[in-house]
PDB file of N, CA and C in Angstrom:
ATOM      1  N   UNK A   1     -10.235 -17.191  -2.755  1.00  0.00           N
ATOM      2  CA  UNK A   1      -9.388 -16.034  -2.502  1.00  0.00           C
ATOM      3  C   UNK A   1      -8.325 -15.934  -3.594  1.00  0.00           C
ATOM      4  N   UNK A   2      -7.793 -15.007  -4.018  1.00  0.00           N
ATOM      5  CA  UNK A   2      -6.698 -14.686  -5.117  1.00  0.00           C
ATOM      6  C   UNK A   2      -5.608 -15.152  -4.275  1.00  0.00           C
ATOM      7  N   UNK A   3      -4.514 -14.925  -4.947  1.00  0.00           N
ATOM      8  CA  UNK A   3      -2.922 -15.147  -4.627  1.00  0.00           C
ATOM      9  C   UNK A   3      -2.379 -13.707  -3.894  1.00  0.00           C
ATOM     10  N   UNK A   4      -2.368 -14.276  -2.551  1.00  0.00           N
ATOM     11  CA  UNK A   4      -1.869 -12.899  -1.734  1.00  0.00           C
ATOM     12  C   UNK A   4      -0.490 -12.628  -1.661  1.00  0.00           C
ATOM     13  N   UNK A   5       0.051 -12.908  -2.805  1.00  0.00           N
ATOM     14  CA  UNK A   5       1.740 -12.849  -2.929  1.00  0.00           C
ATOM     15  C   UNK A   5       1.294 -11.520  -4.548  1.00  0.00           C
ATOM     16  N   UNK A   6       0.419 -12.531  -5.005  1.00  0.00           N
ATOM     17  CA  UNK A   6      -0.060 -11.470  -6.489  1.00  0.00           C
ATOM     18  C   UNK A   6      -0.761  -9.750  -5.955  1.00  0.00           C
ATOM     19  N   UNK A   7      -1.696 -10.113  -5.083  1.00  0.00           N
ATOM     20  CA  UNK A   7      -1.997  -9.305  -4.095  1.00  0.00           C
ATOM     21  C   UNK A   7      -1.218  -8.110  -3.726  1.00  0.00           C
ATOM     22  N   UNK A   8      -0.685  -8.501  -2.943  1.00  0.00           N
ATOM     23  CA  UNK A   8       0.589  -8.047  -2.263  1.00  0.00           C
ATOM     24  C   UNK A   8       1.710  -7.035  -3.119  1.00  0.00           C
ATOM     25  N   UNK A   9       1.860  -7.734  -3.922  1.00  0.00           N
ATOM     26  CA  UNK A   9       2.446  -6.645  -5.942  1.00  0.00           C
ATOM     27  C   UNK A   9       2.048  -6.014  -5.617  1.00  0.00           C
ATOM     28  N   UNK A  10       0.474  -6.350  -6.691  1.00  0.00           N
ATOM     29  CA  UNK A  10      -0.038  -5.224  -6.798  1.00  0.00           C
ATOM     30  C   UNK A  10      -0.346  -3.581  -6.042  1.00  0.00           C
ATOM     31  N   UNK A  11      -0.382  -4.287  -4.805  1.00  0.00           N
ATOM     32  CA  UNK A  11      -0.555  -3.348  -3.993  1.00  0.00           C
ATOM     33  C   UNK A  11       0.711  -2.124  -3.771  1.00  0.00           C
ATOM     34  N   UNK A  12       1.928  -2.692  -3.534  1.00  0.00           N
ATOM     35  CA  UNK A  12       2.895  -2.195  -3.243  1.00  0.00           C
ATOM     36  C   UNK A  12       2.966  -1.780  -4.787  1.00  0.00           C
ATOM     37  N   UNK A  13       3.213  -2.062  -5.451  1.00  0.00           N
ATOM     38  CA  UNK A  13       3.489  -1.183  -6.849  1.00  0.00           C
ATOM     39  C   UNK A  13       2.492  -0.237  -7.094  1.00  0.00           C
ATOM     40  N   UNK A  14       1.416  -0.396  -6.388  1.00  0.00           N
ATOM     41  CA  UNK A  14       0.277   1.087  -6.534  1.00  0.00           C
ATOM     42  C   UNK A  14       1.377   2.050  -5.677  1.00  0.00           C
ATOM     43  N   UNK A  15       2.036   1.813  -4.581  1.00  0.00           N
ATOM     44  CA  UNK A  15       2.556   2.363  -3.505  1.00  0.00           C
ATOM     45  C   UNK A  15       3.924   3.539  -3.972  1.00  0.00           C
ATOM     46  N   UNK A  16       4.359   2.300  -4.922  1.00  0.00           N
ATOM     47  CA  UNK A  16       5.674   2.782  -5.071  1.00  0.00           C
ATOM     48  C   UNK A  16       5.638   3.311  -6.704  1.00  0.00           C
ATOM     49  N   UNK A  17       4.561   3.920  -7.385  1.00  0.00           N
ATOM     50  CA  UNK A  17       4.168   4.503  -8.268  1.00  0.00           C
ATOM     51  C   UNK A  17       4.409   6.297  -8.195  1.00  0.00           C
ATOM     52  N   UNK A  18       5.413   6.518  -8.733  1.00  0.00           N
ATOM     53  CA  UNK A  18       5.113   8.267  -8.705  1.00  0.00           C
ATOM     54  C   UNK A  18       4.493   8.825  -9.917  1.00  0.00           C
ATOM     55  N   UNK A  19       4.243   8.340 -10.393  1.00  0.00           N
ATOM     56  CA  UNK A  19       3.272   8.926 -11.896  1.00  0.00           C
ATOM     57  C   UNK A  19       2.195   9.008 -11.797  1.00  0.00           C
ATOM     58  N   UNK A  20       1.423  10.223 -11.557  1.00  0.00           N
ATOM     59  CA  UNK A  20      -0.227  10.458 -11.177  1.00  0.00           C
ATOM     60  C   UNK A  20      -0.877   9.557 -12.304  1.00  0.00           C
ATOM     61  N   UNK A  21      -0.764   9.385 -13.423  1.00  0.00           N
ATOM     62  CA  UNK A  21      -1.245   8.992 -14.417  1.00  0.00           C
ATOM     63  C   UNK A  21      -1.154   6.950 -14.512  1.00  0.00           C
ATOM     64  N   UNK A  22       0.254   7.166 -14.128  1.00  0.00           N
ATOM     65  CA  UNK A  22       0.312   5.448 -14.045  1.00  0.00           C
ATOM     66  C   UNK A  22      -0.026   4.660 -13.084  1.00  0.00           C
ATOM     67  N   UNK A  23      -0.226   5.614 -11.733  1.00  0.00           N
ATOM     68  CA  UNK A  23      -0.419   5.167 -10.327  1.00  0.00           C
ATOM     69  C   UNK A  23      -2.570   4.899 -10.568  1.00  0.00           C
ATOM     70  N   UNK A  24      -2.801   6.199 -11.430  1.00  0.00           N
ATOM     71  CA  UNK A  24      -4.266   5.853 -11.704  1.00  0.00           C
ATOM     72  C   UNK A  24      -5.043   4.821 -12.236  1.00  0.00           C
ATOM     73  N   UNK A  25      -3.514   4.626 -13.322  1.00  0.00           N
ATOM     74  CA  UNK A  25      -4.265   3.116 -13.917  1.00  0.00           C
ATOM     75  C   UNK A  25      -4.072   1.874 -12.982  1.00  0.00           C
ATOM     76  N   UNK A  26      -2.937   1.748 -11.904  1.00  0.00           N
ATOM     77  CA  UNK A  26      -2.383   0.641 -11.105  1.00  0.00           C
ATOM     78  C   UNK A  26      -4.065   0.415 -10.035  1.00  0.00           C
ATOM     79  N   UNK A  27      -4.410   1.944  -9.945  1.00  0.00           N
ATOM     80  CA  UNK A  27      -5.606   2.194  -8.700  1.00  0.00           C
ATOM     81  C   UNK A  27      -6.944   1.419  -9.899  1.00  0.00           C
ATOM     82  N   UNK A  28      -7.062   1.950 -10.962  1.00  0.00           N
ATOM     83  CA  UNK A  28      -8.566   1.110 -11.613  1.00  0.00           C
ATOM     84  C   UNK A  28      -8.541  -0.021 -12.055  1.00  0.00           C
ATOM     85  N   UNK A  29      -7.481  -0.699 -11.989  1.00  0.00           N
ATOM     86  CA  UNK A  29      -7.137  -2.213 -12.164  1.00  0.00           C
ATOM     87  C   UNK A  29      -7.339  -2.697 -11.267  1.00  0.00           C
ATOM     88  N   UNK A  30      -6.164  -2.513  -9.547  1.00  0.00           N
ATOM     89  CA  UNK A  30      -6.423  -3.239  -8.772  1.00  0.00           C
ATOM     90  C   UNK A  30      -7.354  -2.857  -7.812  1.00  0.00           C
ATOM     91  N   UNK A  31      -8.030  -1.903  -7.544  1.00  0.00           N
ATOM     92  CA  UNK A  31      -8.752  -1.047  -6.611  1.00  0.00           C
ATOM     93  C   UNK A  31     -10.038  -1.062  -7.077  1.00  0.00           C
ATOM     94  N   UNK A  32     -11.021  -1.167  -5.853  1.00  0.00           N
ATOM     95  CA  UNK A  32     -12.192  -0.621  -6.477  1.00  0.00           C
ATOM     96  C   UNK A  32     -12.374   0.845  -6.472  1.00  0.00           C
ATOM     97  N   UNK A  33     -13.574   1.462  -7.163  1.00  0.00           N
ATOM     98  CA  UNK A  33     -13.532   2.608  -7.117  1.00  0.00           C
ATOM     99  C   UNK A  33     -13.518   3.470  -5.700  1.00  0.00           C
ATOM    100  N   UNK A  34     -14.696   2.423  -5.174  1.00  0.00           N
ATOM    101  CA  UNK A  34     -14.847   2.983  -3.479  1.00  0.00           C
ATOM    102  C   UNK A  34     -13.923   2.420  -2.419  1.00  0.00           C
ATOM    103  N   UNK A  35     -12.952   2.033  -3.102  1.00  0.00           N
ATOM    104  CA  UNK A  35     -11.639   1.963  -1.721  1.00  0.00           C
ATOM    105  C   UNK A  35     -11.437   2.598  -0.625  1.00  0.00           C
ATOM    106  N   UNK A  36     -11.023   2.259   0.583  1.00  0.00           N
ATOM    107  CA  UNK A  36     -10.624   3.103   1.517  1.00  0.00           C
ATOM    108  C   UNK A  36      -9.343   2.604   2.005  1.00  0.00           C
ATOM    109  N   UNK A  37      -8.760   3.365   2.429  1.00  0.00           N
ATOM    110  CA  UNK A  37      -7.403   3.057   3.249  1.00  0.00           C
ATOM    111  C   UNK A  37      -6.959   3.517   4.664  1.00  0.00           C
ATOM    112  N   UNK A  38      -6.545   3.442   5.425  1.00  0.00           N
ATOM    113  CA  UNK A  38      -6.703   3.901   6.684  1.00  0.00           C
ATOM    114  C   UNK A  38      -5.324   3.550   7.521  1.00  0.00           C
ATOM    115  N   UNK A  39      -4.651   4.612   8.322  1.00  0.00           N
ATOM    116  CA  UNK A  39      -3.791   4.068   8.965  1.00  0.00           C
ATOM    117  C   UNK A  39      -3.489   4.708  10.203  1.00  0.00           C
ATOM    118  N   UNK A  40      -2.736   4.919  11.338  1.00  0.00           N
ATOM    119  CA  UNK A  40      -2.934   5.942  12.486  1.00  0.00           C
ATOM    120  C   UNK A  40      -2.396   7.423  12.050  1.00  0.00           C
ATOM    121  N   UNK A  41      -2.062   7.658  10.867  1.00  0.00           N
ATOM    122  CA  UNK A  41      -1.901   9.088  10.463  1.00  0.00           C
ATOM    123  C   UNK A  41      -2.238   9.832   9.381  1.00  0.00           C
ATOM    124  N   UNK A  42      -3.464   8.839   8.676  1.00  0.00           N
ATOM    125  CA  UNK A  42      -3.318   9.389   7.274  1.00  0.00           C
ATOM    126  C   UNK A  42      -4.907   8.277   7.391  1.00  0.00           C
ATOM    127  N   UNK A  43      -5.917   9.115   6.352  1.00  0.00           N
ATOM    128  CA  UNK A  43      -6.703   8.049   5.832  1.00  0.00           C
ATOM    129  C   UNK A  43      -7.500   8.497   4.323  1.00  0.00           C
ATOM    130  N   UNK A  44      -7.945   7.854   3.448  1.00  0.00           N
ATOM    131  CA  UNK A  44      -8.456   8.218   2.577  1.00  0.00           C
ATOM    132  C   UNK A  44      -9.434   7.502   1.389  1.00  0.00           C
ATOM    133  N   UNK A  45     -10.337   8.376   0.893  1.00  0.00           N
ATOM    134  CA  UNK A  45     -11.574   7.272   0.511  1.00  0.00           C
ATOM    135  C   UNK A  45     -11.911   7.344  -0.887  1.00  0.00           C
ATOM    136  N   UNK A  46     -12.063   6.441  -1.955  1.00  0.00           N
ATOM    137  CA  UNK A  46     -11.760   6.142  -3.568  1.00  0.00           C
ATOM    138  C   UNK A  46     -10.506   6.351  -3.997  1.00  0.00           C
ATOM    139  N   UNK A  47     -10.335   6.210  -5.122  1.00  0.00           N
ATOM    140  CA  UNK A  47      -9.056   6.128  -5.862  1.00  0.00           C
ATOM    141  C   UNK A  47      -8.537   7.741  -5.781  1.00  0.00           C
ATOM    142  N   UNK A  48      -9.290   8.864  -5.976  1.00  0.00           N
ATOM    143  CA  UNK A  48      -8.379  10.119  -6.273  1.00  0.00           C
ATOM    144  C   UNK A  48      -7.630  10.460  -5.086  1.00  0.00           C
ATOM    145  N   UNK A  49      -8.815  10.326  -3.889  1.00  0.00           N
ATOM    146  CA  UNK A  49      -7.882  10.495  -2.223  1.00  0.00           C
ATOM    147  C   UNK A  49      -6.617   9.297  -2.721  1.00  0.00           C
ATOM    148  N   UNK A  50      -6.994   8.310  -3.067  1.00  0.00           N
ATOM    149  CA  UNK A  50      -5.811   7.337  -2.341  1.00  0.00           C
ATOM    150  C   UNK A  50      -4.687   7.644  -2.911  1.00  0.00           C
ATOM    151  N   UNK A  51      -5.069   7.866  -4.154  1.00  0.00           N
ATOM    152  CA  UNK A  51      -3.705   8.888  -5.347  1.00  0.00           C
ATOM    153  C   UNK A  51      -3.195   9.878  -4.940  1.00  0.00           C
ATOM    154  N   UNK A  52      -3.602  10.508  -4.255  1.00  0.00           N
ATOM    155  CA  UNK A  52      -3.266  11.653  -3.518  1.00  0.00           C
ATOM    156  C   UNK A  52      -2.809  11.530  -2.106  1.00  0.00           C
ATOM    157  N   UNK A  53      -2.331  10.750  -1.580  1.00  0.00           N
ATOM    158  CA  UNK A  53      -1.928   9.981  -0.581  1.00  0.00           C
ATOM    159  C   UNK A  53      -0.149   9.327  -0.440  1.00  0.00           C
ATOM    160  N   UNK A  54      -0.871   8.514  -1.392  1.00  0.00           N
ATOM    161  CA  UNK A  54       0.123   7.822  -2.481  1.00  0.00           C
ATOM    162  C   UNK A  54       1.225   8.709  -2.820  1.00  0.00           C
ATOM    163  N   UNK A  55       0.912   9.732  -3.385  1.00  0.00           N
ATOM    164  CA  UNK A  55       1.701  11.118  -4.101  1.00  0.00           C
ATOM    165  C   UNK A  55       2.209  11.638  -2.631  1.00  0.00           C
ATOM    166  N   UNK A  56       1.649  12.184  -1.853  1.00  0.00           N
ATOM    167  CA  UNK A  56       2.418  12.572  -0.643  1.00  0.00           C
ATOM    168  C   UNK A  56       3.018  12.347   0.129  1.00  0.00           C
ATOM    169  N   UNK A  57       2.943  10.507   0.132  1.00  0.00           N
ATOM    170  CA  UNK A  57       4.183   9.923   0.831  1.00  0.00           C
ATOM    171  C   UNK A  57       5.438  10.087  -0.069  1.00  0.00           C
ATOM    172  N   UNK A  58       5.338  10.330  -1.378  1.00  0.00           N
ATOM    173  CA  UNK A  58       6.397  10.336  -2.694  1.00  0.00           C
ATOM    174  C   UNK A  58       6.946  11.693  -2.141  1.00  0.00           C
ATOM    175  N   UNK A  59       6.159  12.743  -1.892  1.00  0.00           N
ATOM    176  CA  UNK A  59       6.881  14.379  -1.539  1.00  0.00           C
ATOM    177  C   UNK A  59       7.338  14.386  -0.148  1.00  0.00           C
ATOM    178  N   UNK A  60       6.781  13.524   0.646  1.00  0.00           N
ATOM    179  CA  UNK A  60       7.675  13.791   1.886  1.00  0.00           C
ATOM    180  C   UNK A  60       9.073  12.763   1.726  1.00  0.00           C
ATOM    181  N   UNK A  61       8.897  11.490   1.411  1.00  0.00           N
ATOM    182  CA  UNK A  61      10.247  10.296   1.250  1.00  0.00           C
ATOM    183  C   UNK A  61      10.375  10.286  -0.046  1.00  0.00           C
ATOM    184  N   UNK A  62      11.077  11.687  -0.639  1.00  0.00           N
ATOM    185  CA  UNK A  62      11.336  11.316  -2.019  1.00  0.00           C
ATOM    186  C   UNK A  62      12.606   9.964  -1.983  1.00  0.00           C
ATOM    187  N   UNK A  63      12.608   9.543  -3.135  1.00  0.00           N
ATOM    188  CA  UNK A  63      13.673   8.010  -3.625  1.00  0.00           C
ATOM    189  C   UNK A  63      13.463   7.237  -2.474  1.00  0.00           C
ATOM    190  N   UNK A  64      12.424   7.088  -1.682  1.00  0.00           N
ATOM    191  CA  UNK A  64      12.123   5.849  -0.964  1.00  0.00           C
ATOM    192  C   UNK A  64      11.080   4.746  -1.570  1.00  0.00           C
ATOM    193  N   UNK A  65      11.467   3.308  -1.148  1.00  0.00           N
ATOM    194  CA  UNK A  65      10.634   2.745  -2.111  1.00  0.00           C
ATOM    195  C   UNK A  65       9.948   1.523  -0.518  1.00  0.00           C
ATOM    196  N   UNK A  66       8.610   1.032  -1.389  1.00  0.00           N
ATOM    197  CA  UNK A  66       8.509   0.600  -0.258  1.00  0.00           C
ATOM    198  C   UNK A  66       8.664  -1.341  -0.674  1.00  0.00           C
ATOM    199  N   UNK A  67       9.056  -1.804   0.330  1.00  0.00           N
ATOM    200  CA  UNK A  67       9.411  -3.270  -0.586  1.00  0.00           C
ATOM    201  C   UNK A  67       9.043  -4.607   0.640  1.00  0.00           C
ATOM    202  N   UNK A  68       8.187  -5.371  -0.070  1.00  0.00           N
ATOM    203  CA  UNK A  68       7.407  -6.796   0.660  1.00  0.00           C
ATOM    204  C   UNK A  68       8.894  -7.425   1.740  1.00  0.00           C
ATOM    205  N   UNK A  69       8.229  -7.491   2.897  1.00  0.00           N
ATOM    206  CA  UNK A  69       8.886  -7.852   3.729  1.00  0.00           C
ATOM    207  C   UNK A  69       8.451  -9.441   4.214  1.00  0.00           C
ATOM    208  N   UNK A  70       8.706 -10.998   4.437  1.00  0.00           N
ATOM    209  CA  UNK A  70       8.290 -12.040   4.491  1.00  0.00           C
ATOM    210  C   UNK A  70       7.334 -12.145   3.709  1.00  0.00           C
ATOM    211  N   UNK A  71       6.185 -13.509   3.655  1.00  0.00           N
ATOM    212  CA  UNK A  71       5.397 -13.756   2.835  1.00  0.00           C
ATOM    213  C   UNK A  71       4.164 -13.484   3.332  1.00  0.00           C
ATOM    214  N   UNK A  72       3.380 -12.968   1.852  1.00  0.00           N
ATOM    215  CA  UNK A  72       2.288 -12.249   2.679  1.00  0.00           C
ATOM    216  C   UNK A  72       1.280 -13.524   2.523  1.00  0.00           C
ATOM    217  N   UNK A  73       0.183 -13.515   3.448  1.00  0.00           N
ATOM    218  CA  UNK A  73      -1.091 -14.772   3.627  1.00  0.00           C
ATOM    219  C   UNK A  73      -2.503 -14.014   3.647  1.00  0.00           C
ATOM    220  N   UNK A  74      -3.042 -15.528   3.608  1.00  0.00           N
ATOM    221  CA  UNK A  74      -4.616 -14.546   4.012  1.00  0.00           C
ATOM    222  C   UNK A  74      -5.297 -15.914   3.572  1.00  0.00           C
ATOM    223  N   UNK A  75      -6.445 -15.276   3.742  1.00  0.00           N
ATOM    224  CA  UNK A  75      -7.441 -16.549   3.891  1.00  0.00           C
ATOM    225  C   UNK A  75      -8.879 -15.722   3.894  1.00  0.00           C
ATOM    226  N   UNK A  76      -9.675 -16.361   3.203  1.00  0.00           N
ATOM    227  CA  UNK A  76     -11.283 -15.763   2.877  1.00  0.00           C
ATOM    228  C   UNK A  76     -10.805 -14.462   2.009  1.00  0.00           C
ATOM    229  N   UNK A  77     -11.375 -13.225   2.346  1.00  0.00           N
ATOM    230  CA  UNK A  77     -10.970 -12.071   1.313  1.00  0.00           C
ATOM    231  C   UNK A  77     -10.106 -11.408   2.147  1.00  0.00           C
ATOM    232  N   UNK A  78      -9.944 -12.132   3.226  1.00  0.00           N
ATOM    233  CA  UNK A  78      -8.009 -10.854   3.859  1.00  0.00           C
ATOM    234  C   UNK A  78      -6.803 -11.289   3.357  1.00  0.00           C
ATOM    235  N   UNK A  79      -6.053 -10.279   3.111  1.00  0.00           N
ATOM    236  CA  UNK A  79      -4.618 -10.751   2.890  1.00  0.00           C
ATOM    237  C   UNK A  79      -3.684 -10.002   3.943  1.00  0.00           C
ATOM    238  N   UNK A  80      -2.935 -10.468   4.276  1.00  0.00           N
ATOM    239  CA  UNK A  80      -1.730  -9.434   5.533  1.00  0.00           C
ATOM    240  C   UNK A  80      -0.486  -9.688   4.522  1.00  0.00           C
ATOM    241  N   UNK A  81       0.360  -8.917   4.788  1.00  0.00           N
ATOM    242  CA  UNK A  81       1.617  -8.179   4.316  1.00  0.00           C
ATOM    243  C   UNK A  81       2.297  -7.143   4.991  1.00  0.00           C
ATOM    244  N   UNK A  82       3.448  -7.401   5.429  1.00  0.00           N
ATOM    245  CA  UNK A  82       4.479  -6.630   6.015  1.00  0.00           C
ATOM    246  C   UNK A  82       5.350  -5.817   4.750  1.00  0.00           C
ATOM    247  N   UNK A  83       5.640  -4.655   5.145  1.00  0.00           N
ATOM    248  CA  UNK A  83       6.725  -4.405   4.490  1.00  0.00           C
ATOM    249  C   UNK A  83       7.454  -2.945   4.786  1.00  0.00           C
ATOM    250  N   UNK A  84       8.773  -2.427   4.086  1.00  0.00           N
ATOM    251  CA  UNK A  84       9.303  -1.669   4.800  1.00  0.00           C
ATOM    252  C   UNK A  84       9.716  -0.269   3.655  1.00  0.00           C
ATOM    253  N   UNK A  85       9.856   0.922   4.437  1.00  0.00           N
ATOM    254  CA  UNK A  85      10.187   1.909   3.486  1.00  0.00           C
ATOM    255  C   UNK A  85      11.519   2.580   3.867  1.00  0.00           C
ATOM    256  N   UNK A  86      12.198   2.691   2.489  1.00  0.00           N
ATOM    257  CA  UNK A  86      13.044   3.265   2.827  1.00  0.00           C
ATOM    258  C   UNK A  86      14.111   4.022   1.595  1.00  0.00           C
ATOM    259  N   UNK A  87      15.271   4.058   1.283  1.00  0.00           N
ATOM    260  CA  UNK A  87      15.790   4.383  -0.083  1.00  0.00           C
ATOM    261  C   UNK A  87      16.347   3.280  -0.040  1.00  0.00           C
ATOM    262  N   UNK A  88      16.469   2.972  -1.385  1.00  0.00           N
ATOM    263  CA  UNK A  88      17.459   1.825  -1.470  1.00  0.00           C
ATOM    264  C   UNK A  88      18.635   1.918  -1.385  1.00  0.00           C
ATOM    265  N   UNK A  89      19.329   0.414  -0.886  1.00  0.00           N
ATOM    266  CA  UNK A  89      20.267   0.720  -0.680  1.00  0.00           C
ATOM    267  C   UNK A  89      20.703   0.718   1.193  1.00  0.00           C
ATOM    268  N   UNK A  90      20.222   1.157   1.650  1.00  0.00           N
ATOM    269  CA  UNK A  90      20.099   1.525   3.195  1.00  0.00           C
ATOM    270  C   UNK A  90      19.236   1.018   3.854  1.00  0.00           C
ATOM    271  N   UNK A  91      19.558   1.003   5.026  1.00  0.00           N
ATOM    272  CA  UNK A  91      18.254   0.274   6.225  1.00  0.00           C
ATOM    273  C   UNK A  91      17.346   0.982   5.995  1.00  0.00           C
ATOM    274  N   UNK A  92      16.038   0.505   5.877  1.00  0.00           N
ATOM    275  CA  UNK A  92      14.922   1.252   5.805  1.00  0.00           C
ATOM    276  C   UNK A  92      14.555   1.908   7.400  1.00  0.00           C
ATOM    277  N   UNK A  93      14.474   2.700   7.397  1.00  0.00           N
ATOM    278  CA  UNK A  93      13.365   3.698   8.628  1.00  0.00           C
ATOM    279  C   UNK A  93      12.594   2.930   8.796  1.00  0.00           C
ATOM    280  N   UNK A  94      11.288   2.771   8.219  1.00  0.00           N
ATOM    281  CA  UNK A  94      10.228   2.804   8.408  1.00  0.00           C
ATOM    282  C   UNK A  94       9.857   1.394   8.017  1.00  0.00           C
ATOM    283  N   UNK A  95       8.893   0.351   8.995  1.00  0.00           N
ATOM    284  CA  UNK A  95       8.465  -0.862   8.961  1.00  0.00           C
ATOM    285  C   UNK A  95       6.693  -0.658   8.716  1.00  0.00           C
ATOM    286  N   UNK A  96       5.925  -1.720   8.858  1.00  0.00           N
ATOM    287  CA  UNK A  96       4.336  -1.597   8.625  1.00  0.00           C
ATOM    288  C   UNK A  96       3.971  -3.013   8.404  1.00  0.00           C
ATOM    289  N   UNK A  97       2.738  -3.310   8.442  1.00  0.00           N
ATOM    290  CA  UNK A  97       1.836  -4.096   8.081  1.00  0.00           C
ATOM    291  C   UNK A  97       0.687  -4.081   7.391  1.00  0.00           C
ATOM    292  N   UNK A  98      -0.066  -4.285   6.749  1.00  0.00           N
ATOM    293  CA  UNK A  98      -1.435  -3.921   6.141  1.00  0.00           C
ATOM    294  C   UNK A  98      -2.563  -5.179   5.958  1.00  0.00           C
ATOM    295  N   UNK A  99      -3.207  -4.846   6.165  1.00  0.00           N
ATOM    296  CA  UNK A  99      -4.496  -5.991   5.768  1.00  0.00           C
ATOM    297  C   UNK A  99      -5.184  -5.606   5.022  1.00  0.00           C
ATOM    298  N   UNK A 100      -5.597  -6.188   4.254  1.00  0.00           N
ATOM    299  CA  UNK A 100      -6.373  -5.667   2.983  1.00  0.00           C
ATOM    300  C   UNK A 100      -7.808  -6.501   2.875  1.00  0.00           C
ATOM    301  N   UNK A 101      -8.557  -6.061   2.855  1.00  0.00           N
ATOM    302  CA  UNK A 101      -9.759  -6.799   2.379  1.00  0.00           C
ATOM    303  C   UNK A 101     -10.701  -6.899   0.946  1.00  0.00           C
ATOM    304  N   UNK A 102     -10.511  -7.792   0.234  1.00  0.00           N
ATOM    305  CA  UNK A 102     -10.671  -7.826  -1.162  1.00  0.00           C
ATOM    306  C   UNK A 102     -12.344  -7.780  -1.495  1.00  0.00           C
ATOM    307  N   UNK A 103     -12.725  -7.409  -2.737  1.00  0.00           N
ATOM    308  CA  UNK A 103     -14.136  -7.024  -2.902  1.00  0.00           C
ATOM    309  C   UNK A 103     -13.945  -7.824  -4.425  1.00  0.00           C
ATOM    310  N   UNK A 104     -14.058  -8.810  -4.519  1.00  0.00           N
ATOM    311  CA  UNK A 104     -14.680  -9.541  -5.879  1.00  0.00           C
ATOM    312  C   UNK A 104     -13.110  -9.435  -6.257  1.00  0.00           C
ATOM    313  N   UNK A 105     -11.888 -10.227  -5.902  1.00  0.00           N
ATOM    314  CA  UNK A 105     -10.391  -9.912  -5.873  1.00  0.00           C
ATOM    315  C   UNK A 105      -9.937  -8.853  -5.975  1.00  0.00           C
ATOM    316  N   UNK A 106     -10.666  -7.266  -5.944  1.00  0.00           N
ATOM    317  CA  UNK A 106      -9.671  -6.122  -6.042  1.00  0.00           C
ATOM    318  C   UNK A 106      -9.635  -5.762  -4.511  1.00  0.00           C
ATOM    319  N   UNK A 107      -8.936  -4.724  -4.316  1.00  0.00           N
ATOM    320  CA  UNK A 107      -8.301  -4.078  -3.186  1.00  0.00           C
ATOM    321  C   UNK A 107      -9.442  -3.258  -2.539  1.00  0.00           C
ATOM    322  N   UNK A 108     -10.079  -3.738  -1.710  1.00  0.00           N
ATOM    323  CA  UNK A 108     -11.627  -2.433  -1.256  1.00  0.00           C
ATOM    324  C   UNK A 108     -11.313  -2.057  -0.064  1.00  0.00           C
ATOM    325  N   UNK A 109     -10.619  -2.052   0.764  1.00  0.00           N
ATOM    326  CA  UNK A 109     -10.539  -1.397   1.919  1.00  0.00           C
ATOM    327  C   UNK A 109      -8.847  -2.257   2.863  1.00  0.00           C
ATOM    328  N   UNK A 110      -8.142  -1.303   3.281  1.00  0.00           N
ATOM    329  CA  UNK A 110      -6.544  -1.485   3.691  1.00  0.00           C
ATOM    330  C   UNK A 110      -6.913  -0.986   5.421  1.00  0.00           C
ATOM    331  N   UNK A 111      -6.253  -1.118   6.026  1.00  0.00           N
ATOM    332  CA  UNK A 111      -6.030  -0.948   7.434  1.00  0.00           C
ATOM    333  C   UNK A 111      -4.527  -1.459   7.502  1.00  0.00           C
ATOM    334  N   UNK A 112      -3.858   0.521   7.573  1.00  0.00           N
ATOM    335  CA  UNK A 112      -2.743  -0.192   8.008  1.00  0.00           C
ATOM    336  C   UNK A 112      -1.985  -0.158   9.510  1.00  0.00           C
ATOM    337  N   UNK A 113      -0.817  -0.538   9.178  1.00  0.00           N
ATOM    338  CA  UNK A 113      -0.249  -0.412  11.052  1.00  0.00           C
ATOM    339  C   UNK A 113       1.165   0.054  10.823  1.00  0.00           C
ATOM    340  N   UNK A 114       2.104   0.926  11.089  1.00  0.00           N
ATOM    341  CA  UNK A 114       3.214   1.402  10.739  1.00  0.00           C
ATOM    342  C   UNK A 114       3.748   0.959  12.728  1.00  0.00           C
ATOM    343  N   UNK A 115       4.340   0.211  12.416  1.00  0.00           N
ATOM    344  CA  UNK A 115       5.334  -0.978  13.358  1.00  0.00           C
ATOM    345  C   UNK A 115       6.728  -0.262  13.912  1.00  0.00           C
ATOM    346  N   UNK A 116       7.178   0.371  12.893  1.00  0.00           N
ATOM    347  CA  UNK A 116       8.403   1.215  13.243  1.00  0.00           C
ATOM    348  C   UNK A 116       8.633   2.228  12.441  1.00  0.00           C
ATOM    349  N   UNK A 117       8.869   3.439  13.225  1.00  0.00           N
ATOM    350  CA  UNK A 117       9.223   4.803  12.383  1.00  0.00           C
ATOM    351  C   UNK A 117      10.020   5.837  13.425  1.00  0.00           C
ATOM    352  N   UNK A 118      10.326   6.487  12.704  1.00  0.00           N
ATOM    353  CA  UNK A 118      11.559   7.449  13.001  1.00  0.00           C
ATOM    354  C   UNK A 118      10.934   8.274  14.134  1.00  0.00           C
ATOM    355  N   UNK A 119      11.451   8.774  15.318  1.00  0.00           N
ATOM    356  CA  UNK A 119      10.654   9.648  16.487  1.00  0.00           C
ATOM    357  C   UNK A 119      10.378  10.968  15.211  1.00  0.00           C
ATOM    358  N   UNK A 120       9.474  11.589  15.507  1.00  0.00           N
ATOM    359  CA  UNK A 120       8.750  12.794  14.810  1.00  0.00           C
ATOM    360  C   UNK A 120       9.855  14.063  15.343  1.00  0.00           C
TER     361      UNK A 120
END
C-alpha cells in the first residue's frame, strides 16, 4: 500500500485546486482516468466530471479550503481520512470523511461521508 498521509495530500490538494488547468494535472497524476467519486449529494465519474465537481464546490464555498483533519490510515488499497472545510481562519462549517480505494497507488474510486454541515 502507498503512504496514506502522501495519499491523503494528494488528494486534498486535487480538492483545494481552483485552476481548471492545474487541478487537471493534480487529477492525471494522482487519479486514474476512470475514477469515481461519490458522496450523499454529489457524484461523479473520470477526471472531467470530477474537475467539474471540484470547480463547483470552489463556486458555491468560494475562499474555503479544505484541510486533513487527524491522521489518515489504511491498509491493503483503502485509505480513510477525515477532514474539514471551511475559510481560513474560522471554524470550519463543514466536517467529512472519505475512503479512497487505490488502483495500482492512484486514486480509483472515493466514497465520501460529510459528518457535519450547515442545516440547508
Amino acid at each position: 500500500m502507498s503512504n496514506p498521509a502522501a495519499i491523503a495530500s494528494a488528494y486534498l490538494a486535487t480538492w483545494n485546486e481552483t485552476d481548471a488547468t492545474k487541478r487537471l494535472s493534480l487529477l492525471t497524476t494522482h487519479w486514474t482516468g476512470d475514477a469515481s467519486y461519490v458522496d450523499p449529494l454529489m457524484g461523479a465519474e473520470g477526471i472531467a466530471q470530477i474537475s467539474g465537481l471540484v470547480g463547483a464546490v470552489h463556486e458555491r464555498f468560494p475562499g474555503f479550503r479544505f484541510e486533513l483533519t487527524g491522521t489518515p490510515n489504511g491498509h491493503g488499497r483503502y485509505v480513510r481520512l477525515a477532514w474539514t472545510l471551511g475559510p481560513e481562519g474560522a471554524e470550519p462549517p463543514i466536517e467529512g470523511s472519505d475512503v479512497v480505494l487505490l488502483d495500482e497507488g492512484r486514486i480509483g474510486q472515493v466514497i465520501g461521508f460529510i459528518d457535519r454541515a450547515p442545516a440547508a
